[in-house]
PDB file of N, CA and C in Angstrom:
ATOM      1  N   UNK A   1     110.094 117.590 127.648  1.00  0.00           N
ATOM      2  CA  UNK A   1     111.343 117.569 128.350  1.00  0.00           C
ATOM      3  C   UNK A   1     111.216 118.334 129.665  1.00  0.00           C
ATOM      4  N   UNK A   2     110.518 119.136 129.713  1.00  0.00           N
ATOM      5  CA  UNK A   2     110.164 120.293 130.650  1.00  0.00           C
ATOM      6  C   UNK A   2     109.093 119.638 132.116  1.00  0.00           C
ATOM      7  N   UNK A   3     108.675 119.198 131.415  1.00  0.00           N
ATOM      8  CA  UNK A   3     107.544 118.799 132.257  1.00  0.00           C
ATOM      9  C   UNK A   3     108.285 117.316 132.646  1.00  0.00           C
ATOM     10  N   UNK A   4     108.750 116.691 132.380  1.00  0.00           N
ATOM     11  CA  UNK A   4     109.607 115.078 132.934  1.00  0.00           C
ATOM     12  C   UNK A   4     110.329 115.512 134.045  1.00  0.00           C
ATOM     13  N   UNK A   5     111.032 116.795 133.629  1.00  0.00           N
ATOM     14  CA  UNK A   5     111.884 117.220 134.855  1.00  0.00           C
ATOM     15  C   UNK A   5     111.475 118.010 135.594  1.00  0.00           C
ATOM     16  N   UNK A   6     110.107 118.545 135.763  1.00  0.00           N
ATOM     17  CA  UNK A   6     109.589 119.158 136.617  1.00  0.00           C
ATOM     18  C   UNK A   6     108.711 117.865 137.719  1.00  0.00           C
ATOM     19  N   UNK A   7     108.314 116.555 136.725  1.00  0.00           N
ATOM     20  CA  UNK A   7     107.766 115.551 137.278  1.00  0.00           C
ATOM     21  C   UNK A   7     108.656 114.960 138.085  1.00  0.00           C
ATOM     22  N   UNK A   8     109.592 114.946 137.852  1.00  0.00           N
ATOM     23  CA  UNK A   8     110.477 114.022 138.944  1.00  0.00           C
ATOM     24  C   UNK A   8     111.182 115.125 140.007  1.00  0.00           C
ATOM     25  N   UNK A   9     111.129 116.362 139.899  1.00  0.00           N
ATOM     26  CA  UNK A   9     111.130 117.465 140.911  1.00  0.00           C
ATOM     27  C   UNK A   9     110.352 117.226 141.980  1.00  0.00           C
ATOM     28  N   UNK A  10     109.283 117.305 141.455  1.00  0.00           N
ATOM     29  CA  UNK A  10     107.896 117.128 142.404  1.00  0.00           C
ATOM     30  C   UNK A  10     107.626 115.737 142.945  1.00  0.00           C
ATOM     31  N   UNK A  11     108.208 114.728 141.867  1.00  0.00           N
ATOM     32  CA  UNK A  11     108.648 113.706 142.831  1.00  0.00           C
ATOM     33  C   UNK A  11     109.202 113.375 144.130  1.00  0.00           C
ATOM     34  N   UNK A  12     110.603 113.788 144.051  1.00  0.00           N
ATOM     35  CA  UNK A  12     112.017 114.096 144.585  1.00  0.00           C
ATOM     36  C   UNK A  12     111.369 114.841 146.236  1.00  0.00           C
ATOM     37  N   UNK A  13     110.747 115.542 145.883  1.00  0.00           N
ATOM     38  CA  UNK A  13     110.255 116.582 147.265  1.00  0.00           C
ATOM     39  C   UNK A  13     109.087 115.815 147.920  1.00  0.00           C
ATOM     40  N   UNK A  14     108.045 115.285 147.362  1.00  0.00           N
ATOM     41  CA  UNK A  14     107.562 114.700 148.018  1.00  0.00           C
ATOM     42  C   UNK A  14     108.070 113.162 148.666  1.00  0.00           C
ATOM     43  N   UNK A  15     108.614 112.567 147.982  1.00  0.00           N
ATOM     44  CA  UNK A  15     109.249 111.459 148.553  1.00  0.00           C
ATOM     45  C   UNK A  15     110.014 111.963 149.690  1.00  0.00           C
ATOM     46  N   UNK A  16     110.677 112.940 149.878  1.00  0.00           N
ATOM     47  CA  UNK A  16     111.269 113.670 150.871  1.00  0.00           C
ATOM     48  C   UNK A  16     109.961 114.397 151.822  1.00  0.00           C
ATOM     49  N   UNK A  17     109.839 114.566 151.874  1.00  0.00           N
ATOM     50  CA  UNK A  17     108.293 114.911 152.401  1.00  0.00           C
ATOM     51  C   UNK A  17     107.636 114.073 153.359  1.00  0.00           C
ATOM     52  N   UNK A  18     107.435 112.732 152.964  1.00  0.00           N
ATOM     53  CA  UNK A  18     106.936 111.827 153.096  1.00  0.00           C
ATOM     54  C   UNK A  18     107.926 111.143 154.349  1.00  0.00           C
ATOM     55  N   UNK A  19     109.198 111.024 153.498  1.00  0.00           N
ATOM     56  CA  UNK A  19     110.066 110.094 155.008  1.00  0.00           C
ATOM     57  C   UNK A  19     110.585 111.329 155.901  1.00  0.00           C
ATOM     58  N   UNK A  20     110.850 112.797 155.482  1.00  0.00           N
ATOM     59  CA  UNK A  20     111.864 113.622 156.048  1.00  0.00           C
ATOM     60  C   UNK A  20     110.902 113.905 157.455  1.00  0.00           C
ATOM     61  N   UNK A  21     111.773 114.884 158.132  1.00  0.00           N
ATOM     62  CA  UNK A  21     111.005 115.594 159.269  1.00  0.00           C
ATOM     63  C   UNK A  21     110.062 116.246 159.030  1.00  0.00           C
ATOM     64  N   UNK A  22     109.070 116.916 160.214  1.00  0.00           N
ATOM     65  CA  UNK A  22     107.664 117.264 159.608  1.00  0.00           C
ATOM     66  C   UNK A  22     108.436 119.048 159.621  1.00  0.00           C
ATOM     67  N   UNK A  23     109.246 119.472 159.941  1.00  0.00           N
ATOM     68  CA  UNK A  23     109.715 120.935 159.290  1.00  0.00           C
ATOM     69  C   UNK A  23     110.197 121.086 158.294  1.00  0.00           C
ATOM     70  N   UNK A  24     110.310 119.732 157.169  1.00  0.00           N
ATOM     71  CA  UNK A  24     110.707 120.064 155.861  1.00  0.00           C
ATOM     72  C   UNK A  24     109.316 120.777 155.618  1.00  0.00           C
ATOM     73  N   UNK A  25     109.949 122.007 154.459  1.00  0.00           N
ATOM     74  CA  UNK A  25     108.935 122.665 153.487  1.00  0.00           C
ATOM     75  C   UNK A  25     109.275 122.066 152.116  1.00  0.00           C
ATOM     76  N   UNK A  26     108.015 121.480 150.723  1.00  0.00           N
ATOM     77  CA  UNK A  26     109.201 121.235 150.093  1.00  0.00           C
ATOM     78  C   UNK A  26     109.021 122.466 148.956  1.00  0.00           C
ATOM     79  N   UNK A  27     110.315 122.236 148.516  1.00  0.00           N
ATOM     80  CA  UNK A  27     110.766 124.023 147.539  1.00  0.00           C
ATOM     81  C   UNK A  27     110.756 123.480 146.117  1.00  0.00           C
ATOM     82  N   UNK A  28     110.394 124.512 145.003  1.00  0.00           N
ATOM     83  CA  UNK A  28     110.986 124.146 143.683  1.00  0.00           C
ATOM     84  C   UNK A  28     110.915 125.277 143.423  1.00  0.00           C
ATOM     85  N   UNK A  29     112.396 125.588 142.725  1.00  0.00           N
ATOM     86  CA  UNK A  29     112.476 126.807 142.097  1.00  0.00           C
ATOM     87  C   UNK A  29     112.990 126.828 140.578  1.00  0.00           C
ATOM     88  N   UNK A  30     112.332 127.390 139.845  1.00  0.00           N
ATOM     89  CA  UNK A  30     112.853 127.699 138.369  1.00  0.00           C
ATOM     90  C   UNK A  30     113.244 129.135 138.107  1.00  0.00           C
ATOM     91  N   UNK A  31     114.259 129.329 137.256  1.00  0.00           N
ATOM     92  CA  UNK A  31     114.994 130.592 136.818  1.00  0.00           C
ATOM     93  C   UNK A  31     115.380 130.509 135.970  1.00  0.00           C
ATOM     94  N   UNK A  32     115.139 131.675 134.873  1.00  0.00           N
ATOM     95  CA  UNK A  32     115.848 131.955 133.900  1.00  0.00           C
ATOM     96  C   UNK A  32     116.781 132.896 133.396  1.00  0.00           C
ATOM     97  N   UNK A  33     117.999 132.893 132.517  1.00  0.00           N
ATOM     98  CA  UNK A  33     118.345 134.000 131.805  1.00  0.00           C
ATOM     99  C   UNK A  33     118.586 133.955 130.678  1.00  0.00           C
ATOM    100  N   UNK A  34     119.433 134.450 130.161  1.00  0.00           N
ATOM    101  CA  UNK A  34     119.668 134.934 129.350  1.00  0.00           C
ATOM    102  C   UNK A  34     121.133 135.144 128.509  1.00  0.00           C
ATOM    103  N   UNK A  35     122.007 135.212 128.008  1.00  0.00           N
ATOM    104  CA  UNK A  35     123.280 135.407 128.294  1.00  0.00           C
ATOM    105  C   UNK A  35     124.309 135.241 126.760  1.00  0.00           C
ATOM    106  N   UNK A  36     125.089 135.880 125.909  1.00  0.00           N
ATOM    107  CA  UNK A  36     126.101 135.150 124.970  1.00  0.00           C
ATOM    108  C   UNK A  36     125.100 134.373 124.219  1.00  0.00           C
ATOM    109  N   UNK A  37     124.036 134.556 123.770  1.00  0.00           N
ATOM    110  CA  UNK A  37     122.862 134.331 122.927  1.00  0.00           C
ATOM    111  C   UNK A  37     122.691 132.358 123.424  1.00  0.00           C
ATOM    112  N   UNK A  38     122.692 132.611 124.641  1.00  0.00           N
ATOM    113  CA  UNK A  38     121.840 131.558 124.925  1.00  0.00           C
ATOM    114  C   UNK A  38     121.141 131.242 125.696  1.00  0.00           C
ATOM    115  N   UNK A  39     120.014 130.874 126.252  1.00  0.00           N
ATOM    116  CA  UNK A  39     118.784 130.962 127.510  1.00  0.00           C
ATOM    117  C   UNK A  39     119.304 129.835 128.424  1.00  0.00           C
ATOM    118  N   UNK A  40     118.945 129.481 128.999  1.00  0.00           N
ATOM    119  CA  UNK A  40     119.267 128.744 130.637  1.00  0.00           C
ATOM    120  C   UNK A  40     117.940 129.062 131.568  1.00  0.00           C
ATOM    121  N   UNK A  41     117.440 127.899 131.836  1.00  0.00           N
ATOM    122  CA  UNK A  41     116.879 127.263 132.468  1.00  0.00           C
ATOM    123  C   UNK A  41     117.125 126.210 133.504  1.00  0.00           C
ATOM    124  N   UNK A  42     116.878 127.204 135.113  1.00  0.00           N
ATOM    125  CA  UNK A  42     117.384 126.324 135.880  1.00  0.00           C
ATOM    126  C   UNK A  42     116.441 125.695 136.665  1.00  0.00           C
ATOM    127  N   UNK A  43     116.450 124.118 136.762  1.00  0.00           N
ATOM    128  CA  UNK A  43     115.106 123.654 137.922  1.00  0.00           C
ATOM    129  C   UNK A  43     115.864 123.073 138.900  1.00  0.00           C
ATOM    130  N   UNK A  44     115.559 123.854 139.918  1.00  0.00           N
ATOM    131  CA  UNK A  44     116.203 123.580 141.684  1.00  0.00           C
ATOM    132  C   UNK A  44     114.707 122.684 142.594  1.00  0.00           C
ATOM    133  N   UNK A  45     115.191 121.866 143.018  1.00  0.00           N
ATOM    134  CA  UNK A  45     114.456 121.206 144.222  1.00  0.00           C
ATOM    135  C   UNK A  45     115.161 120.929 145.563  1.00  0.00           C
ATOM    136  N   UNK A  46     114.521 120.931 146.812  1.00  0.00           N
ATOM    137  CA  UNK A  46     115.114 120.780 147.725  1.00  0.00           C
ATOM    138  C   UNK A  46     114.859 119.374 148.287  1.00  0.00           C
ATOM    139  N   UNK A  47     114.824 118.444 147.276  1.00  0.00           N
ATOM    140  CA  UNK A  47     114.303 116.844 147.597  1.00  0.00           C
ATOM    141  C   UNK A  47     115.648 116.465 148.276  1.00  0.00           C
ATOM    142  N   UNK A  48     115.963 114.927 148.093  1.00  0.00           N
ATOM    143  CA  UNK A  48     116.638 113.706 148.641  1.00  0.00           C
ATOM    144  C   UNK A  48     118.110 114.127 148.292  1.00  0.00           C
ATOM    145  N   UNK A  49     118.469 114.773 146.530  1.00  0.00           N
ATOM    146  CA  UNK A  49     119.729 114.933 146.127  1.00  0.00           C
ATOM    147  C   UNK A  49     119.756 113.486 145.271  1.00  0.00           C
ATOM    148  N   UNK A  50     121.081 113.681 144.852  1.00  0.00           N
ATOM    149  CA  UNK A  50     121.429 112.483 144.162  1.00  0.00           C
ATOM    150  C   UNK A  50     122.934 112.477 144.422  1.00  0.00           C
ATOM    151  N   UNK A  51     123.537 110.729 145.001  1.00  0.00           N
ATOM    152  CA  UNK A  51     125.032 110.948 145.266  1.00  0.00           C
ATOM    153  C   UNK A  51     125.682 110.738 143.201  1.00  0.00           C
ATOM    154  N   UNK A  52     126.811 110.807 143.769  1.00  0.00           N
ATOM    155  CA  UNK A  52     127.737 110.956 142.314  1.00  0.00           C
ATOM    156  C   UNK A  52     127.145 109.781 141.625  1.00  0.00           C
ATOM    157  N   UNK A  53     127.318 108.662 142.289  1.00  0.00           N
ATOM    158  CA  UNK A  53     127.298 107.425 141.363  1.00  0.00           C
ATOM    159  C   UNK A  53     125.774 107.310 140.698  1.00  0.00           C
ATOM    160  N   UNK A  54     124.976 107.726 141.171  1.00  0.00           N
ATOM    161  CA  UNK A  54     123.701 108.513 140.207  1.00  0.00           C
ATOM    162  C   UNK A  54     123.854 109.480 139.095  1.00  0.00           C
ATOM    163  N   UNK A  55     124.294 110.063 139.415  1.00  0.00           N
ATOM    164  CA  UNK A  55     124.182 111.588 138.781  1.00  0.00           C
ATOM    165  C   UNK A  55     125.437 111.021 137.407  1.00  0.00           C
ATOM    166  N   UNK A  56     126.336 110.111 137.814  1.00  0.00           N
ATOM    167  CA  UNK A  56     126.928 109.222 136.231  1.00  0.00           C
ATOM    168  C   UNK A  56     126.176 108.912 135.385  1.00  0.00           C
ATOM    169  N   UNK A  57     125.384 108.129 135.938  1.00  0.00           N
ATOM    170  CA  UNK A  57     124.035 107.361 135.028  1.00  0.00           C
ATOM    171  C   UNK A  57     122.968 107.624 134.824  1.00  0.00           C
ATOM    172  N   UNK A  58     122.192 109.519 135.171  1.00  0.00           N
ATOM    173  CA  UNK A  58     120.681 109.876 135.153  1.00  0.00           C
ATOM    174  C   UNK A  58     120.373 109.925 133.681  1.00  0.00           C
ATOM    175  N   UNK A  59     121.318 109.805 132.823  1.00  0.00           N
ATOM    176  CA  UNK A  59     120.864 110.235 131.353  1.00  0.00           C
ATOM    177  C   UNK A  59     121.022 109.418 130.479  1.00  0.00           C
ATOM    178  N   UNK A  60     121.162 108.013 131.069  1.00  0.00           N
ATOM    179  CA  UNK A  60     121.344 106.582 130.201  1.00  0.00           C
ATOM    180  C   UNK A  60     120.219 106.533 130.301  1.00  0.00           C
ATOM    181  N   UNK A  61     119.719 105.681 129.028  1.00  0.00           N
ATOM    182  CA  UNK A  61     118.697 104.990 128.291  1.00  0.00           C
ATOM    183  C   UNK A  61     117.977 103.794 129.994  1.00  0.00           C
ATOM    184  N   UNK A  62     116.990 103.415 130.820  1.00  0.00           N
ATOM    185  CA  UNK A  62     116.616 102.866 131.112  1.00  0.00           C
ATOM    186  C   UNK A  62     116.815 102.619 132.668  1.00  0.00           C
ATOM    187  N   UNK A  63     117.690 104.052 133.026  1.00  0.00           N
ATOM    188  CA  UNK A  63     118.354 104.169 134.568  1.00  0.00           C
ATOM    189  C   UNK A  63     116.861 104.575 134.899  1.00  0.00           C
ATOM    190  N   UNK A  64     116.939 103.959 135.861  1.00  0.00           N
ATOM    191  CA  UNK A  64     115.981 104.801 137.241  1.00  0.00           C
ATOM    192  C   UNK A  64     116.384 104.764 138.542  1.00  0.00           C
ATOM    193  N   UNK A  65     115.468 105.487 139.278  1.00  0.00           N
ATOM    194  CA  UNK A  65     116.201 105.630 140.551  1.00  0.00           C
ATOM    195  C   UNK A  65     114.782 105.194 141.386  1.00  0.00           C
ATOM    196  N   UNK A  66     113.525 105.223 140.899  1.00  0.00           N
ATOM    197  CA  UNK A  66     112.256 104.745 141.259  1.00  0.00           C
ATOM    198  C   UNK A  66     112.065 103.424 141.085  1.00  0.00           C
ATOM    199  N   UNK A  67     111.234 102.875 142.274  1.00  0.00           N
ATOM    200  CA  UNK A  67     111.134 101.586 142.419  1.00  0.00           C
ATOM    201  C   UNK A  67     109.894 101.070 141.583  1.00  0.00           C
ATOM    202  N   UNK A  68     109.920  99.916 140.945  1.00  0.00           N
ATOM    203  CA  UNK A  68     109.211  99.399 139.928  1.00  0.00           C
ATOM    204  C   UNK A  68     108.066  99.448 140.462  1.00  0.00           C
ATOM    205  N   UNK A  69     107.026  99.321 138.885  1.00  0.00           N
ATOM    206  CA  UNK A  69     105.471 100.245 139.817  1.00  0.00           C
ATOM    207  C   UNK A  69     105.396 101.181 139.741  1.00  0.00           C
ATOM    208  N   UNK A  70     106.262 101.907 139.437  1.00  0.00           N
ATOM    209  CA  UNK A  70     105.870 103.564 139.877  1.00  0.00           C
ATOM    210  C   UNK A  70     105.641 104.197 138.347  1.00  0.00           C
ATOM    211  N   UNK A  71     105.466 103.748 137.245  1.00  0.00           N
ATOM    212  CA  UNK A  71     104.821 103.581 135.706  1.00  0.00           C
ATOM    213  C   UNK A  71     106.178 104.741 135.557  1.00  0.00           C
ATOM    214  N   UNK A  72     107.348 104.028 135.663  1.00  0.00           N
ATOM    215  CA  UNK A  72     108.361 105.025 134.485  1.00  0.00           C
ATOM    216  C   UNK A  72     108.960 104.091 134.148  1.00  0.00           C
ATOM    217  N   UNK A  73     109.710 104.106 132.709  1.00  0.00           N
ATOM    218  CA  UNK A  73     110.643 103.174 131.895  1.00  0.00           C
ATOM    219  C   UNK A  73     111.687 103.513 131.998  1.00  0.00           C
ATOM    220  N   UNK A  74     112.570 104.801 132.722  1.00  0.00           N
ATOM    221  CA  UNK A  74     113.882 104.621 132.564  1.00  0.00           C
ATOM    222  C   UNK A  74     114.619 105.573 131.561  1.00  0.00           C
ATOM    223  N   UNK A  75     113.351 105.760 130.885  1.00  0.00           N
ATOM    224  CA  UNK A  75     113.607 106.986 129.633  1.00  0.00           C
ATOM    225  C   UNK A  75     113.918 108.296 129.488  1.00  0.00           C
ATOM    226  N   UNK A  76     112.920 108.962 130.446  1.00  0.00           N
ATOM    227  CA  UNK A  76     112.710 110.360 130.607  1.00  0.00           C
ATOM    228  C   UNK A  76     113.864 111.274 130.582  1.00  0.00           C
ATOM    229  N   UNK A  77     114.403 111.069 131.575  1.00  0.00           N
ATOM    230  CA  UNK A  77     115.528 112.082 131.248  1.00  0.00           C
ATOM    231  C   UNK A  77     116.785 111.537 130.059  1.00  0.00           C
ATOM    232  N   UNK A  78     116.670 110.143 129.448  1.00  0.00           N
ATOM    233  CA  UNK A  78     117.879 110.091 128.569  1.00  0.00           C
ATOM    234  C   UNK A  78     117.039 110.610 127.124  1.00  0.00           C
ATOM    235  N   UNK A  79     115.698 110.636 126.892  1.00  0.00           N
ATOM    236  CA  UNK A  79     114.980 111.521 125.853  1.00  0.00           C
ATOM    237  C   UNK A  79     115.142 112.760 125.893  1.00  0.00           C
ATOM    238  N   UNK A  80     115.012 113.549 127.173  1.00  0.00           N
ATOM    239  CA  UNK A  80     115.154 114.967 127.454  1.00  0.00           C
ATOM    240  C   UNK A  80     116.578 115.122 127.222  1.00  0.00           C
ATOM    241  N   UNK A  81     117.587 114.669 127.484  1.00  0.00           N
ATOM    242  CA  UNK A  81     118.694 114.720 127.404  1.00  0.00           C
ATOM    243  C   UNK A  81     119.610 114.961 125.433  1.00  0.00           C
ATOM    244  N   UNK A  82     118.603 113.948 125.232  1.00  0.00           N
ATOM    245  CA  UNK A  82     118.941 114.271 123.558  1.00  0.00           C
ATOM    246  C   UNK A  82     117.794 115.060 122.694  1.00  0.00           C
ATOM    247  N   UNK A  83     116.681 115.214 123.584  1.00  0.00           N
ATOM    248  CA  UNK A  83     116.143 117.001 122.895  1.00  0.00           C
ATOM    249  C   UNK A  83     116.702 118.040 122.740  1.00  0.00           C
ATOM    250  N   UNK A  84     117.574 118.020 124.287  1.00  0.00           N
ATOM    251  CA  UNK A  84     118.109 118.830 124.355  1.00  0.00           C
ATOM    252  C   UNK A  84     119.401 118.909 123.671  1.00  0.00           C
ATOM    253  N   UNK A  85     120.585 118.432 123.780  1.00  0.00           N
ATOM    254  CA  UNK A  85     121.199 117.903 123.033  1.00  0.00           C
ATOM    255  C   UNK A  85     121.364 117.800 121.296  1.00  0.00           C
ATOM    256  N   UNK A  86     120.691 117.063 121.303  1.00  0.00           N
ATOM    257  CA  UNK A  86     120.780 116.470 119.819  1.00  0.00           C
ATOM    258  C   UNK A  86     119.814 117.284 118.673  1.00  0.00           C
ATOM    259  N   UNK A  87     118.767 117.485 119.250  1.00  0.00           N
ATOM    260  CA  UNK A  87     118.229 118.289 118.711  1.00  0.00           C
ATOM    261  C   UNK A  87     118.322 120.223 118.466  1.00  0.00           C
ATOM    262  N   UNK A  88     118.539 120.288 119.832  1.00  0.00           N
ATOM    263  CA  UNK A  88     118.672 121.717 119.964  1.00  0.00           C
ATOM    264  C   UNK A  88     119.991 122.753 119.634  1.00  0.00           C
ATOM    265  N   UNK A  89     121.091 121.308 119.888  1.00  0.00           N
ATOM    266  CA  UNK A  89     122.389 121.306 119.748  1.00  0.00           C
ATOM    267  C   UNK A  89     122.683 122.341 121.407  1.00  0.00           C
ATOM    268  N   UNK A  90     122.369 122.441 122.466  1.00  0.00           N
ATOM    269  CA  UNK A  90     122.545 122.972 123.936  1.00  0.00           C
ATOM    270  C   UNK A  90     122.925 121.828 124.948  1.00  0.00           C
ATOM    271  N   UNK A  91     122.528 121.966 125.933  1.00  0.00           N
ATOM    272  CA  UNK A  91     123.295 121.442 127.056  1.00  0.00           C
ATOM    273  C   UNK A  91     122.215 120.958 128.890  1.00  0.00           C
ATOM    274  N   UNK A  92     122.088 120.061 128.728  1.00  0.00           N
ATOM    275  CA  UNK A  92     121.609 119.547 130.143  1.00  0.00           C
ATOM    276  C   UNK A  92     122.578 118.788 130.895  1.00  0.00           C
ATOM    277  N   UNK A  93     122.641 119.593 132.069  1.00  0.00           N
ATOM    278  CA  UNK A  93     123.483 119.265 132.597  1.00  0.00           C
ATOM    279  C   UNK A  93     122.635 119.102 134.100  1.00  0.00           C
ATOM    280  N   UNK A  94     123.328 118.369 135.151  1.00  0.00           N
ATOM    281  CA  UNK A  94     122.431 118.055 136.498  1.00  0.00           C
ATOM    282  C   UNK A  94     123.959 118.349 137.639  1.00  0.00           C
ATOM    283  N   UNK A  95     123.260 119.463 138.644  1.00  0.00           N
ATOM    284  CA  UNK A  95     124.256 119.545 139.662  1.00  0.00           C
ATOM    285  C   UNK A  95     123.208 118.959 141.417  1.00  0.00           C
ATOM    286  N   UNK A  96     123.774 118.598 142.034  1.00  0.00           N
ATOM    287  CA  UNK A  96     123.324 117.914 143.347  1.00  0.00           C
ATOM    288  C   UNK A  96     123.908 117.839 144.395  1.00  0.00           C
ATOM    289  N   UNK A  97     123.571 117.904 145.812  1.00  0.00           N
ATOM    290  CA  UNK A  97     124.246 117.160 147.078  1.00  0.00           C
ATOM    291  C   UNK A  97     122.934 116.724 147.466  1.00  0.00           C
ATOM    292  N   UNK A  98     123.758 115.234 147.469  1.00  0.00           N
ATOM    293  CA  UNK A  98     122.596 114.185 148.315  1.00  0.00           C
ATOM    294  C   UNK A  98     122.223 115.042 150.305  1.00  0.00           C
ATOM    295  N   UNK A  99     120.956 114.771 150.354  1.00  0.00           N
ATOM    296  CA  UNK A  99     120.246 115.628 150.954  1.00  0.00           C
ATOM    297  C   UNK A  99     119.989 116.513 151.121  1.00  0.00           C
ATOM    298  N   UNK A 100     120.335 117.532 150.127  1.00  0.00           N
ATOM    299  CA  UNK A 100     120.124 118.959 150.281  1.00  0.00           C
ATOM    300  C   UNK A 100     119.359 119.428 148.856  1.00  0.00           C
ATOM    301  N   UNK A 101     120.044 119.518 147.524  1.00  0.00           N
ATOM    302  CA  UNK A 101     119.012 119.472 146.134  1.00  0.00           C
ATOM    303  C   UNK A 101     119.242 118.792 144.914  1.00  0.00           C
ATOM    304  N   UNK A 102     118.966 119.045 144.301  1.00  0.00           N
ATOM    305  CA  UNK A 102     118.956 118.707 142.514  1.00  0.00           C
ATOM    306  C   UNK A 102     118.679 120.126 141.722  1.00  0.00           C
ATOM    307  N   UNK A 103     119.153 120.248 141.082  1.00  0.00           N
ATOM    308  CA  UNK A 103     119.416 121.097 140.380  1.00  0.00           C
ATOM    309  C   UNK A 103     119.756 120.808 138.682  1.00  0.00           C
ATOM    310  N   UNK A 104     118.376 120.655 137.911  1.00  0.00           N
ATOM    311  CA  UNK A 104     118.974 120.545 136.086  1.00  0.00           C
ATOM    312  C   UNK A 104     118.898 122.206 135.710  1.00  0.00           C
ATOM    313  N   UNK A 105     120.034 122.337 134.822  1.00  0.00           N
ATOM    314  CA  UNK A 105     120.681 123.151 133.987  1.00  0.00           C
ATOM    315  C   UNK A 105     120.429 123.017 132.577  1.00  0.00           C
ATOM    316  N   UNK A 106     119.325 123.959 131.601  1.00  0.00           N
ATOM    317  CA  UNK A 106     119.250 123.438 130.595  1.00  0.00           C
ATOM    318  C   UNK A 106     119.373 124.566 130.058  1.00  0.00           C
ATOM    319  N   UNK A 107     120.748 124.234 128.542  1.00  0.00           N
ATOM    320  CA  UNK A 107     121.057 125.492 128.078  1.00  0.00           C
ATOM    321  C   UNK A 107     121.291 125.485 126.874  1.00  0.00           C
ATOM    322  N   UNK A 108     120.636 126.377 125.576  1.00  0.00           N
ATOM    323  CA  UNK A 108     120.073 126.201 124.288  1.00  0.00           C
ATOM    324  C   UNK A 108     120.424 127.313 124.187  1.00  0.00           C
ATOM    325  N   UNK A 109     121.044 127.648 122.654  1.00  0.00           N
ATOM    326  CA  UNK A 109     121.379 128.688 121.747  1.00  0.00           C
ATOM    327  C   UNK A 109     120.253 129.088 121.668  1.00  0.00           C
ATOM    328  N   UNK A 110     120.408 130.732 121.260  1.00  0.00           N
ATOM    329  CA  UNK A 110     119.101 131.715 120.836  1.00  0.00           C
ATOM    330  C   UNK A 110     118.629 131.503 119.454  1.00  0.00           C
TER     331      UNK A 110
END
Protein backbone atom coordinates (compact mmCIF):
# COMPACT_ATOMS: atom_id res chain seq x y z
CA UNK A 1 0.00 0.00 0.00
CA UNK A 2 2.95 2.14 0.90
CA UNK A 3 4.98 1.76 -1.82
CA UNK A 4 1.81 2.21 -4.70
CA UNK A 5 1.50 5.52 -3.16
CA UNK A 6 4.85 6.45 -2.98
CA UNK A 7 4.96 5.04 -6.82
CA UNK A 8 2.56 7.27 -8.14
CA UNK A 9 4.20 10.23 -5.97
CA UNK A 10 7.22 9.80 -7.84
CA UNK A 11 5.19 9.50 -10.71
CA UNK A 12 3.13 12.68 -10.27
CA UNK A 13 6.59 14.78 -9.90
CA UNK A 14 8.22 13.55 -12.58
CA UNK A 15 5.53 13.84 -15.09
CA UNK A 16 5.60 17.38 -13.75
CA UNK A 17 9.13 17.58 -14.23
CA UNK A 18 9.10 16.58 -17.52
CA UNK A 19 6.33 19.15 -19.01
CA UNK A 20 6.76 21.92 -16.02
CA UNK A 21 9.40 24.75 -16.09
CA UNK A 22 13.05 23.92 -15.76
CA UNK A 23 12.89 25.73 -11.96
CA UNK A 24 10.56 23.12 -10.83
CA UNK A 25 12.44 21.08 -8.03
CA UNK A 26 10.47 17.99 -7.58
CA UNK A 27 9.60 17.46 -3.62
CA UNK A 28 8.22 14.43 -1.67
CA UNK A 29 7.67 14.62 1.72
CA UNK A 30 6.55 12.00 4.30
CA UNK A 31 5.57 12.61 8.05
CA UNK A 32 4.52 11.02 10.78
CA UNK A 33 2.69 11.10 14.16
CA UNK A 34 1.21 9.99 16.45
CA UNK A 35 -1.92 10.99 18.33
CA UNK A 36 -5.46 9.54 20.43
CA UNK A 37 -3.80 6.05 19.80
CA UNK A 38 -3.55 6.38 16.26
CA UNK A 39 -0.43 6.86 13.72
CA UNK A 40 -0.82 9.02 10.53
CA UNK A 41 1.09 8.94 7.78
CA UNK A 42 1.35 11.72 5.54
CA UNK A 43 2.71 11.51 1.72
CA UNK A 44 2.98 15.12 0.22
CA UNK A 45 4.19 15.67 -3.44
CA UNK A 46 4.58 18.75 -5.24
CA UNK A 47 3.44 17.08 -8.72
CA UNK A 48 0.42 18.14 -11.21
CA UNK A 49 -2.41 17.92 -8.16
CA UNK A 50 -5.56 16.39 -8.84
CA UNK A 51 -8.89 18.58 -9.65
CA UNK A 52 -12.10 17.45 -7.53
CA UNK A 53 -13.63 15.40 -10.19
CA UNK A 54 -10.52 13.04 -9.72
CA UNK A 55 -10.00 13.01 -6.34
CA UNK A 56 -14.17 11.52 -6.40
CA UNK A 57 -12.99 8.59 -8.20
CA UNK A 58 -9.03 7.82 -7.06
CA UNK A 59 -10.25 4.88 -4.95
CA UNK A 60 -12.67 3.08 -7.36
CA UNK A 61 -11.80 -0.24 -8.54
CA UNK A 62 -10.11 0.45 -12.21
CA UNK A 63 -9.85 4.53 -12.24
CA UNK A 64 -6.73 5.78 -13.60
CA UNK A 65 -5.47 8.86 -14.38
CA UNK A 66 -2.35 7.28 -16.53
CA UNK A 67 -2.46 6.76 -20.04
CA UNK A 68 -2.66 3.13 -21.26
CA UNK A 69 0.80 1.49 -21.52
CA UNK A 70 1.98 2.71 -18.65
CA UNK A 71 1.51 -1.23 -16.99
CA UNK A 72 -1.18 -0.10 -14.23
CA UNK A 73 -4.75 -1.69 -13.96
CA UNK A 74 -6.58 0.86 -12.16
CA UNK A 75 -6.23 -0.99 -8.88
CA UNK A 76 -3.65 0.38 -6.74
CA UNK A 77 -5.01 2.78 -4.81
CA UNK A 78 -8.73 1.11 -4.60
CA UNK A 79 -6.56 -2.10 -2.94
CA UNK A 80 -4.63 0.32 -0.73
CA UNK A 81 -7.71 1.91 0.06
CA UNK A 82 -9.36 -1.27 1.54
CA UNK A 83 -6.02 -2.36 3.37
CA UNK A 84 -6.36 0.34 4.78
CA UNK A 85 -9.77 0.46 5.46
CA UNK A 86 -11.11 -2.82 5.63
CA UNK A 87 -8.53 -4.42 6.97
CA UNK A 88 -6.95 -2.16 9.40
CA UNK A 89 -10.30 -0.67 10.18
CA UNK A 90 -8.32 3.36 9.68
CA UNK A 91 -8.62 5.84 7.15
CA UNK A 92 -7.07 7.01 3.66
CA UNK A 93 -7.96 9.85 2.80
CA UNK A 94 -6.37 12.20 -0.32
CA UNK A 95 -6.19 16.13 -0.03
CA UNK A 96 -4.96 18.24 -3.37
CA UNK A 97 -4.86 21.54 -5.48
CA UNK A 98 -4.42 20.88 -9.01
CA UNK A 99 -0.96 22.35 -9.67
CA UNK A 100 0.42 22.73 -6.58
CA UNK A 101 0.23 18.92 -4.53
CA UNK A 102 -1.24 15.68 -3.51
CA UNK A 103 -1.23 14.85 -0.39
CA UNK A 104 -2.50 10.94 1.02
CA UNK A 105 -3.43 10.80 4.66
CA UNK A 106 -3.21 7.40 6.08
CA UNK A 107 -4.60 6.80 9.47
CA UNK A 108 -4.69 3.42 11.56
CA UNK A 109 -5.48 2.69 15.19
CA UNK A 110 -2.52 1.74 17.53
Amino acid sequence: MLLNILNNACYAVHQKQQAGPSEYTPTLTITTSRTNGEVSIHIRDNGPGMPPEVREKIFMPFFTTKPSGEGNTGLGLSISHDIVVDKHGGRLEVNSEPGEFTEFVITIPV
